[in-house]
PDB file of N, CA and C in Angstrom:
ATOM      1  N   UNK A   1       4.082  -9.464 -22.072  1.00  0.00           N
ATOM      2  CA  UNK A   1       2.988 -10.370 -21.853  1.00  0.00           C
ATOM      3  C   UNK A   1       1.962  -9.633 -20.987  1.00  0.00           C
ATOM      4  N   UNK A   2       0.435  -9.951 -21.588  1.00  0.00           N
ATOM      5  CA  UNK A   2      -0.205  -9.123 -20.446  1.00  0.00           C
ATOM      6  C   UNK A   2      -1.372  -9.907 -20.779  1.00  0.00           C
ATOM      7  N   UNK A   3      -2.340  -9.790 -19.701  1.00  0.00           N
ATOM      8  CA  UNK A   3      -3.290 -10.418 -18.899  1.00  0.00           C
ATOM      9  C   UNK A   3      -4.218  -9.643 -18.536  1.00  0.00           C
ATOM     10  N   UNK A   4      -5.683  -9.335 -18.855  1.00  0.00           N
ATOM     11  CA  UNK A   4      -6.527  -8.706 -18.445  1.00  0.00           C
ATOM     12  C   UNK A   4      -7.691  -9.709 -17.427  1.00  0.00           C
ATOM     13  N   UNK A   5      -7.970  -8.995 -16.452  1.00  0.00           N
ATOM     14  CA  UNK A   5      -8.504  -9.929 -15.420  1.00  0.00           C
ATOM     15  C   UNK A   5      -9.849  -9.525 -14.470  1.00  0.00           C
ATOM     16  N   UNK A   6     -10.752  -9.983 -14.091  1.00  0.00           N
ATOM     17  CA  UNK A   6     -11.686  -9.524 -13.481  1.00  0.00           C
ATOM     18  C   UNK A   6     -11.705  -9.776 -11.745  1.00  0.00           C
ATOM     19  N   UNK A   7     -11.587  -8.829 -11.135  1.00  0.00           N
ATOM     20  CA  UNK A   7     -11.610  -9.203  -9.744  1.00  0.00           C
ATOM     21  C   UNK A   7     -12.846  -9.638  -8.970  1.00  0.00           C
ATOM     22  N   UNK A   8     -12.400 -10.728  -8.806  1.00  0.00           N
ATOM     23  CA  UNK A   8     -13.668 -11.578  -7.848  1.00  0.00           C
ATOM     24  C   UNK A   8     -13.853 -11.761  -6.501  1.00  0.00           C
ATOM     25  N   UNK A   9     -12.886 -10.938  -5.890  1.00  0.00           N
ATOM     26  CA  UNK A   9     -12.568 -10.937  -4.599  1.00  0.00           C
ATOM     27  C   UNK A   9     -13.883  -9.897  -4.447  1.00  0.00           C
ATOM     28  N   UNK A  10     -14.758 -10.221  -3.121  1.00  0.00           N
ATOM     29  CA  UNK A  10     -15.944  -9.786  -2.779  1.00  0.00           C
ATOM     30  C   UNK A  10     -15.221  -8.286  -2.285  1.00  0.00           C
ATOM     31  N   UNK A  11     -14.510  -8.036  -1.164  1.00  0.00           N
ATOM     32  CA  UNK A  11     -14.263  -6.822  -0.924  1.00  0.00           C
ATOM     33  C   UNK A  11     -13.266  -6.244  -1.606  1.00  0.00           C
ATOM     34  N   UNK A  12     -12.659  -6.238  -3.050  1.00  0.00           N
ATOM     35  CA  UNK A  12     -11.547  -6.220  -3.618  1.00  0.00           C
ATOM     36  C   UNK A  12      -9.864  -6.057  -3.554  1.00  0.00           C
ATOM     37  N   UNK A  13      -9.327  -5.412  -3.932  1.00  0.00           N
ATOM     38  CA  UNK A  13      -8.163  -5.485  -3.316  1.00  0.00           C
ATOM     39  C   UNK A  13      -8.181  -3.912  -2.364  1.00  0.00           C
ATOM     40  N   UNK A  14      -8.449  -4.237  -1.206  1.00  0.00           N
ATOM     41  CA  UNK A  14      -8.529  -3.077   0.126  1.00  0.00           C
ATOM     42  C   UNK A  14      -8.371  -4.040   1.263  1.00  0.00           C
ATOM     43  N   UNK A  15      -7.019  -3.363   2.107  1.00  0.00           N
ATOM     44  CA  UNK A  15      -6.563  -3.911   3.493  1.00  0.00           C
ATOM     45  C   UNK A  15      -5.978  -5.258   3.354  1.00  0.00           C
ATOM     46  N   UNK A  16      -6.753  -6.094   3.350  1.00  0.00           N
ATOM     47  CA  UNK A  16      -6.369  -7.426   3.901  1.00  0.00           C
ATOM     48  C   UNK A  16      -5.760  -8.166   2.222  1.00  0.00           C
ATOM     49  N   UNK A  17      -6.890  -8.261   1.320  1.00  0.00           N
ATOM     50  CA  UNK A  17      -6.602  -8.913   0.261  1.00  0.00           C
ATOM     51  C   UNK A  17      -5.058  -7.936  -0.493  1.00  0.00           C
ATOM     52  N   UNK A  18      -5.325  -6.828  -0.436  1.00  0.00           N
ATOM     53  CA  UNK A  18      -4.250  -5.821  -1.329  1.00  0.00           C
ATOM     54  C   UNK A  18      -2.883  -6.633  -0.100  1.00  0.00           C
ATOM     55  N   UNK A  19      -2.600  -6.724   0.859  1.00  0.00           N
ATOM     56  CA  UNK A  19      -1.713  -6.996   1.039  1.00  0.00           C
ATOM     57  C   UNK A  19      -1.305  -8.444   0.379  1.00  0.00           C
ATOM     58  N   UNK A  20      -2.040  -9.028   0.539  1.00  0.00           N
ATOM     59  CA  UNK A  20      -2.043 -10.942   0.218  1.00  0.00           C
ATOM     60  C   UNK A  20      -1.306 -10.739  -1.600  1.00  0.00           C
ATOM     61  N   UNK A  21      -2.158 -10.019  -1.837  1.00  0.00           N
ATOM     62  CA  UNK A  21      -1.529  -9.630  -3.413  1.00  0.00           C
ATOM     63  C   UNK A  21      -0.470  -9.346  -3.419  1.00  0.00           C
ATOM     64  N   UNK A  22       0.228  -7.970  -2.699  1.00  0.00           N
ATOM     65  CA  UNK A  22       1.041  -7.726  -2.580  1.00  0.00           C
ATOM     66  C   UNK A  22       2.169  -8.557  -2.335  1.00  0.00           C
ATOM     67  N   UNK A  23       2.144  -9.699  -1.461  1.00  0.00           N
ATOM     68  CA  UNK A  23       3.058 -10.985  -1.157  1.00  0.00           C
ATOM     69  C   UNK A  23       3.530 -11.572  -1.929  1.00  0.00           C
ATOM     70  N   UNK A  24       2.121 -11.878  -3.081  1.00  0.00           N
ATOM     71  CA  UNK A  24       2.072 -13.140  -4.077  1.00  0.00           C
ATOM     72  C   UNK A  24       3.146 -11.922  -5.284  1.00  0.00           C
ATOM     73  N   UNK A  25       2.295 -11.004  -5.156  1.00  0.00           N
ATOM     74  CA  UNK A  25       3.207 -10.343  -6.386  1.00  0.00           C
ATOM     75  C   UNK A  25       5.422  -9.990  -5.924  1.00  0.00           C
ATOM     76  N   UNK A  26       5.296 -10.475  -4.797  1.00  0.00           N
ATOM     77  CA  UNK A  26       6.613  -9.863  -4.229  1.00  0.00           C
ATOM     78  C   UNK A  26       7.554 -11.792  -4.678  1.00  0.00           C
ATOM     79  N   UNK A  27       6.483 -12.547  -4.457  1.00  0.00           N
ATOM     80  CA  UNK A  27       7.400 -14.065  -4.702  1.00  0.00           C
ATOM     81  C   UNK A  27       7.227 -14.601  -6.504  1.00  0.00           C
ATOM     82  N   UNK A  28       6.653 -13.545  -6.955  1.00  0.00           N
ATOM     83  CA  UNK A  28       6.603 -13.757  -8.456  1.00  0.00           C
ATOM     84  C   UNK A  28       8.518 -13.951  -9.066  1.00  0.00           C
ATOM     85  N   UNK A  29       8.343 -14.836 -10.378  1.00  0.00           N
ATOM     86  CA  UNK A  29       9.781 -14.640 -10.702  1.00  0.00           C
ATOM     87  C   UNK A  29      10.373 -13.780 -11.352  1.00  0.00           C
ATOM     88  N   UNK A  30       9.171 -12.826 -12.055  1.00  0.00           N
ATOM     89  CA  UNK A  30       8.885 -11.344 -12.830  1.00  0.00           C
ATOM     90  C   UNK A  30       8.324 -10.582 -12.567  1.00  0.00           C
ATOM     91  N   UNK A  31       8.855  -9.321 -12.841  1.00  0.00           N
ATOM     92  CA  UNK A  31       8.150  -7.900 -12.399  1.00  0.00           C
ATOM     93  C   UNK A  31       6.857  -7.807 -12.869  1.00  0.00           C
ATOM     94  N   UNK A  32       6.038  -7.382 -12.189  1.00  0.00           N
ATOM     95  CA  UNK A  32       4.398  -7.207 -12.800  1.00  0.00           C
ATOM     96  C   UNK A  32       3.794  -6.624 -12.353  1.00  0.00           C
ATOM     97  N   UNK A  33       3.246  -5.271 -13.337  1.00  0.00           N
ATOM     98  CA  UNK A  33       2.930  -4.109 -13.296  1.00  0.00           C
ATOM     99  C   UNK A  33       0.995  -4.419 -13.132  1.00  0.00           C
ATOM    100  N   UNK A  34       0.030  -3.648 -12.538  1.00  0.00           N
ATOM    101  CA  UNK A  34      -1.397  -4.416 -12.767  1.00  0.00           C
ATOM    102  C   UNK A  34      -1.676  -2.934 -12.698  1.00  0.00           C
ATOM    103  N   UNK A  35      -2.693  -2.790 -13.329  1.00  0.00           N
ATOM    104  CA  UNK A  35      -3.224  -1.330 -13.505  1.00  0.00           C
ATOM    105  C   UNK A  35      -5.349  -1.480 -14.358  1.00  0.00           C
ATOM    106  N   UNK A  36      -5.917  -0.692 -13.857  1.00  0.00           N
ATOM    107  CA  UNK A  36      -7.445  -0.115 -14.051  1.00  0.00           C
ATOM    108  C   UNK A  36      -7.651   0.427 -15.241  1.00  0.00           C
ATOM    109  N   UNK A  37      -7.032   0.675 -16.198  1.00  0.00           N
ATOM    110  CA  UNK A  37      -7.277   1.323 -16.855  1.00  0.00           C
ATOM    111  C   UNK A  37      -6.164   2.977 -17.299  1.00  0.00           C
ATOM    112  N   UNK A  38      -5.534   2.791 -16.836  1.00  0.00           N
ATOM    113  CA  UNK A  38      -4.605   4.240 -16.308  1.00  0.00           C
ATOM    114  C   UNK A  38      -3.076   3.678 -16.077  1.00  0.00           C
ATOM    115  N   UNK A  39      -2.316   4.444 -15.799  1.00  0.00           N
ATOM    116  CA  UNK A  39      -0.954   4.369 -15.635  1.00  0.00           C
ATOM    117  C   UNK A  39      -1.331   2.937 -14.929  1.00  0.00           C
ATOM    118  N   UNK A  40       0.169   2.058 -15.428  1.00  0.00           N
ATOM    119  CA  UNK A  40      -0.018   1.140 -14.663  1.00  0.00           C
ATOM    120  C   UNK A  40       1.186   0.997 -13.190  1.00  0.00           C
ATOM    121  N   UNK A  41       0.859   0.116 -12.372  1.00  0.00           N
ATOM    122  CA  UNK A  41       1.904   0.564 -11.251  1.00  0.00           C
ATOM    123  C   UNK A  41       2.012  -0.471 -10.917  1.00  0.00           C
ATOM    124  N   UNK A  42       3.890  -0.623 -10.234  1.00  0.00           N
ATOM    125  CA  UNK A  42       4.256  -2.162  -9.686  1.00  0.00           C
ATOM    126  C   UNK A  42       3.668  -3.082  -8.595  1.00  0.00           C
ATOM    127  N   UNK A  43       2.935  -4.511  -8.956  1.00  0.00           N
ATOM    128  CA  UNK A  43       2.067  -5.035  -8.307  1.00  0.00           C
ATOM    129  C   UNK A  43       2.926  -5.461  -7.203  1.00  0.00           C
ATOM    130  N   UNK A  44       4.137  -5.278  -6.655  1.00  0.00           N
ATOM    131  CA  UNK A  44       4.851  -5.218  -5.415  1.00  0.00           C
ATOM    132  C   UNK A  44       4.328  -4.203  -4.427  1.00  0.00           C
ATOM    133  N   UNK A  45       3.999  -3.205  -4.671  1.00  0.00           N
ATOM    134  CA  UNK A  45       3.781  -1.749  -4.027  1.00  0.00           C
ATOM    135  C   UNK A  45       2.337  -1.813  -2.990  1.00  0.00           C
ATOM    136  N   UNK A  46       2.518  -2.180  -1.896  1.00  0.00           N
ATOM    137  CA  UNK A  46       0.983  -1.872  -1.243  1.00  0.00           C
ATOM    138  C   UNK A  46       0.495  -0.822  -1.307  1.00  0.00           C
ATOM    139  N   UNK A  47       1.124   0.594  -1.374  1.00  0.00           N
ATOM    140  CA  UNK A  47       0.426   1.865  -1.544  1.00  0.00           C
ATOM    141  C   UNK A  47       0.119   2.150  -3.297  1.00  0.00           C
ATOM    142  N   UNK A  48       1.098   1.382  -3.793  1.00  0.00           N
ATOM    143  CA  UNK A  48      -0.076   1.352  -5.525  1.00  0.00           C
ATOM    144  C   UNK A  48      -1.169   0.425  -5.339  1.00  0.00           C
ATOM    145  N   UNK A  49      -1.178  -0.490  -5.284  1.00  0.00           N
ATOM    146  CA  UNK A  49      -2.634  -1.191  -5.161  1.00  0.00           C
ATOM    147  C   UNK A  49      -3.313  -1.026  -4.293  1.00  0.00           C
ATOM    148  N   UNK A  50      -3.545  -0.136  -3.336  1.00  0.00           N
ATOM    149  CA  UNK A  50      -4.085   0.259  -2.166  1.00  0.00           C
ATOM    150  C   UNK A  50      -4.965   1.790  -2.941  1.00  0.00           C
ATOM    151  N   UNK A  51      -3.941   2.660  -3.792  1.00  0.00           N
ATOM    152  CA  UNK A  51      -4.412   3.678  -4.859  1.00  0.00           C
ATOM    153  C   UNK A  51      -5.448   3.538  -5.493  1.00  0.00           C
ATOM    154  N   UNK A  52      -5.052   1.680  -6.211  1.00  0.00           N
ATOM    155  CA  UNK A  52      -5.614   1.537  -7.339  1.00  0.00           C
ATOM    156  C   UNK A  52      -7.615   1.541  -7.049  1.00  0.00           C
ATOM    157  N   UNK A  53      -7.669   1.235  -5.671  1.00  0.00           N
ATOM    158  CA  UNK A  53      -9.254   0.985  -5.199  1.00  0.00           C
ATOM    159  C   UNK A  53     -10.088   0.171  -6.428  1.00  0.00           C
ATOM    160  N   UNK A  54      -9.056  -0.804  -7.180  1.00  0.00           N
ATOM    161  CA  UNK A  54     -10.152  -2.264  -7.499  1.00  0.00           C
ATOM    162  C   UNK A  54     -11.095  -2.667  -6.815  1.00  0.00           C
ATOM    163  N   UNK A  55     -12.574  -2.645  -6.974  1.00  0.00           N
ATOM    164  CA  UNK A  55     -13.361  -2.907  -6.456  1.00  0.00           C
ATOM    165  C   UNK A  55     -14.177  -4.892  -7.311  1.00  0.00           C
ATOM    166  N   UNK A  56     -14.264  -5.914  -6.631  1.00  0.00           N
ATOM    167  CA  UNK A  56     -15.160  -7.042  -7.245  1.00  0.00           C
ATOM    168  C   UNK A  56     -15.994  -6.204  -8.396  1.00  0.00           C
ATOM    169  N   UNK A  57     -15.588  -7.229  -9.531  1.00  0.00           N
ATOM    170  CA  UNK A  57     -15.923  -7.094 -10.411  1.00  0.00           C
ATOM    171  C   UNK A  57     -15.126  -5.883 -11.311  1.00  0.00           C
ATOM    172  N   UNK A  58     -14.521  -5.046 -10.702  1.00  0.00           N
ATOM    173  CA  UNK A  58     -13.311  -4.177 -11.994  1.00  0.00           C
ATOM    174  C   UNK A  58     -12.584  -5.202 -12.688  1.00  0.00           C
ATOM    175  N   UNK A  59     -11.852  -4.430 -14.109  1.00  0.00           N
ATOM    176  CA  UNK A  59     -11.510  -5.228 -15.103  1.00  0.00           C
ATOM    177  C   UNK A  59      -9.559  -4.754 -14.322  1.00  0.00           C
ATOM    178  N   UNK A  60      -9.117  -5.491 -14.206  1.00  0.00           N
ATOM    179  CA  UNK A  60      -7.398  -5.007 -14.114  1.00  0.00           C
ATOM    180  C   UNK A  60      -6.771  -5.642 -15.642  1.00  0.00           C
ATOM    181  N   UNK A  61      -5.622  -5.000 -15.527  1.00  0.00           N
ATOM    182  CA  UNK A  61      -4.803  -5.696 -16.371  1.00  0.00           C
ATOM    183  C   UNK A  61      -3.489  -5.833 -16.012  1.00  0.00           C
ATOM    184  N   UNK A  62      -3.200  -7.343 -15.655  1.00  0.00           N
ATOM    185  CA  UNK A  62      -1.701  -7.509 -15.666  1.00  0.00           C
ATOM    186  C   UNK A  62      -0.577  -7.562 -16.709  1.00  0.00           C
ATOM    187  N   UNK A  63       0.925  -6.688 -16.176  1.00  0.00           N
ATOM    188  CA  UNK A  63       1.530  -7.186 -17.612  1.00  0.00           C
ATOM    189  C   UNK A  63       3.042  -7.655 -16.835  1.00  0.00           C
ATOM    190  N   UNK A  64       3.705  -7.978 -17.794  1.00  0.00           N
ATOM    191  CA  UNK A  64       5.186  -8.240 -17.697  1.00  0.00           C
ATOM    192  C   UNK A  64       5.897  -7.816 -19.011  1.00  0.00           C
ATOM    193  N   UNK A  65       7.138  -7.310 -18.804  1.00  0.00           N
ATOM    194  CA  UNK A  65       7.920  -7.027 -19.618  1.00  0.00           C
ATOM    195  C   UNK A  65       8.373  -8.401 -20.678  1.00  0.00           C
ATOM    196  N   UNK A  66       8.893  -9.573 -20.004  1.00  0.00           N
ATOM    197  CA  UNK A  66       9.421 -10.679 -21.123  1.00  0.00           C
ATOM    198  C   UNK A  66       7.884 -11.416 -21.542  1.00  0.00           C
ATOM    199  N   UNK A  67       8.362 -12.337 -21.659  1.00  0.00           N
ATOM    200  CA  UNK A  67       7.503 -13.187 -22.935  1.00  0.00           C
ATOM    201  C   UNK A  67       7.920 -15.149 -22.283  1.00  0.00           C
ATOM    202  N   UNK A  68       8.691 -14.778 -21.340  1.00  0.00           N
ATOM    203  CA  UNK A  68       9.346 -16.317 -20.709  1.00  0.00           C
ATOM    204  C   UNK A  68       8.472 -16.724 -19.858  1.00  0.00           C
ATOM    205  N   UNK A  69       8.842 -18.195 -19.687  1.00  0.00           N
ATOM    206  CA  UNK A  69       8.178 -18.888 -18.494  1.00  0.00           C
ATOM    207  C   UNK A  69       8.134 -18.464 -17.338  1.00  0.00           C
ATOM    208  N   UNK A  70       8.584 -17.399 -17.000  1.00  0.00           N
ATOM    209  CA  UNK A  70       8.705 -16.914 -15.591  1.00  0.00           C
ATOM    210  C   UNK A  70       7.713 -16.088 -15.235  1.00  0.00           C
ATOM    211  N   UNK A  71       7.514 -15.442 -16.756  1.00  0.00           N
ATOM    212  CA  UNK A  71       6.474 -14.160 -16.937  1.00  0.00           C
ATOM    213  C   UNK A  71       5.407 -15.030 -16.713  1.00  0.00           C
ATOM    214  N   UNK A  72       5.044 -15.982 -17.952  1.00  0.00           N
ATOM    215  CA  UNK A  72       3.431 -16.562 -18.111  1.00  0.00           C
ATOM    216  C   UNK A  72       3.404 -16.954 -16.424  1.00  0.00           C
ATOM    217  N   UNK A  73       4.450 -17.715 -15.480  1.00  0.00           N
ATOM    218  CA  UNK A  73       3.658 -18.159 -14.345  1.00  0.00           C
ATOM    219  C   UNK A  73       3.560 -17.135 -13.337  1.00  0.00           C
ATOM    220  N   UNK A  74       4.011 -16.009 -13.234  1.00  0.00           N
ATOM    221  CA  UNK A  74       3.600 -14.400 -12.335  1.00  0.00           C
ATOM    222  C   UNK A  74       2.258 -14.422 -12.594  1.00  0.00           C
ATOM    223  N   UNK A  75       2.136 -14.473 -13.557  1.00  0.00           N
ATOM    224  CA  UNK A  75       0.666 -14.104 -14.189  1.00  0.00           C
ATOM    225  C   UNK A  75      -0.658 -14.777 -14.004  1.00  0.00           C
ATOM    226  N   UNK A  76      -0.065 -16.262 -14.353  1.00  0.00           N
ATOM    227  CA  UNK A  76      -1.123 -17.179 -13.586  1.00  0.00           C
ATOM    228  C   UNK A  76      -0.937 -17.333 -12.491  1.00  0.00           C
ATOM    229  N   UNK A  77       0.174 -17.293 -11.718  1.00  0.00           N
ATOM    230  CA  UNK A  77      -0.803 -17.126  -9.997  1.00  0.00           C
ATOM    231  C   UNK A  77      -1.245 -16.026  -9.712  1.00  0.00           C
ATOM    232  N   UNK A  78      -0.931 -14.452 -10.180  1.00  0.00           N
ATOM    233  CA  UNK A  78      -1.469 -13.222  -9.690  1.00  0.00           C
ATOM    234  C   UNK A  78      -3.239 -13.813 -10.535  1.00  0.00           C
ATOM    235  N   UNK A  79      -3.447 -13.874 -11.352  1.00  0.00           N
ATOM    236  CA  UNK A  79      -4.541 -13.855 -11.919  1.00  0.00           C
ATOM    237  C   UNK A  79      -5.563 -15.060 -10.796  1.00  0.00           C
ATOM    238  N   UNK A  80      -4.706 -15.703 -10.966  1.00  0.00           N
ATOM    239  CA  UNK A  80      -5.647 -16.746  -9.991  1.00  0.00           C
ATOM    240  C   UNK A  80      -6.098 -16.301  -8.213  1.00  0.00           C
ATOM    241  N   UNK A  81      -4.999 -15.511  -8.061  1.00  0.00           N
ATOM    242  CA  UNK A  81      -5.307 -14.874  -6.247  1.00  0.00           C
ATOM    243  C   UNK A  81      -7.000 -13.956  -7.077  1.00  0.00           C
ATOM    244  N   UNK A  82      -6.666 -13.163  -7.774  1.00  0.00           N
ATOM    245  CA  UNK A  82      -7.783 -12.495  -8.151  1.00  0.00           C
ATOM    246  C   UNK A  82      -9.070 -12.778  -8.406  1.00  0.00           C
ATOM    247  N   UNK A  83      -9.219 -14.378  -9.044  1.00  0.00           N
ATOM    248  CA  UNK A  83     -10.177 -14.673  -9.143  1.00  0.00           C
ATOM    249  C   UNK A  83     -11.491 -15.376  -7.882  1.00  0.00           C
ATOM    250  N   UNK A  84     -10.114 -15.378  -7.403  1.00  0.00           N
ATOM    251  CA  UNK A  84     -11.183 -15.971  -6.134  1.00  0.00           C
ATOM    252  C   UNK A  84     -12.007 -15.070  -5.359  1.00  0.00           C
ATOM    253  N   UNK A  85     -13.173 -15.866  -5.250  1.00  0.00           N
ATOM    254  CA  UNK A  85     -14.162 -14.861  -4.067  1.00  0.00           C
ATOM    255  C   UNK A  85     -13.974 -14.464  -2.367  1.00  0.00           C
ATOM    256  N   UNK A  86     -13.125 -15.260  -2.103  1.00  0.00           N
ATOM    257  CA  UNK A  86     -12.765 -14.607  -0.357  1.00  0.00           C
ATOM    258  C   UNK A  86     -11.042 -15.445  -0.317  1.00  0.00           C
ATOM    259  N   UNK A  87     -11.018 -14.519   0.015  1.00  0.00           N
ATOM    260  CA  UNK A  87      -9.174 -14.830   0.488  1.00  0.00           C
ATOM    261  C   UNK A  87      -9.374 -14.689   2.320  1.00  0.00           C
ATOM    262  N   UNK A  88      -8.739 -15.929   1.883  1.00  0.00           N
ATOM    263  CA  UNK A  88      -8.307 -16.556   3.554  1.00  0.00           C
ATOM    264  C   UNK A  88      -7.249 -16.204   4.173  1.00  0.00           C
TER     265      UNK A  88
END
């Protein structure tokens, strides 16, 4: 299952938000890989998404290995942290 997504977070995922991601992606019920365009890398990892330097407005793409309910809802909450414009 995979998910292509636009980041709307004003300062993108750097420092503060990449960790918040990092959280949301650590209480997911499936593994999920998010990647720029390029190798993709586990959205658990603060030093991969810290790499990745998503900037507001880059295109990511999330994926998961299954196809289950566990997958589709990783996905919609990672997608949804992303869309927002300031994380609190």
């Amino acid at each position: 299952m995979e998910r292509t997504v636009t980041v709307a977070i004003e300062e993108g995922l750097h420092a503060r938000p990449a960790a918040l991601f990092v959280a949301a992606a650590q209480e997911a019920p499936a593994d999920v890989t998010i990647s720029t365009g390029g190798e993709p890398v586990p959205a658990d990892s603060i030093l991969s998404i810290m790499t990745l330097g998503a900037k507001a407005g880059d295109t990511v793409t999330l994926a998961t290995e299954g196809d289950s309910d566990d997958d589709a809802a990783a996905l919609d909450s990672l997608e949804a942290f992303l869309q927002q414009k300031v994380v609190s």
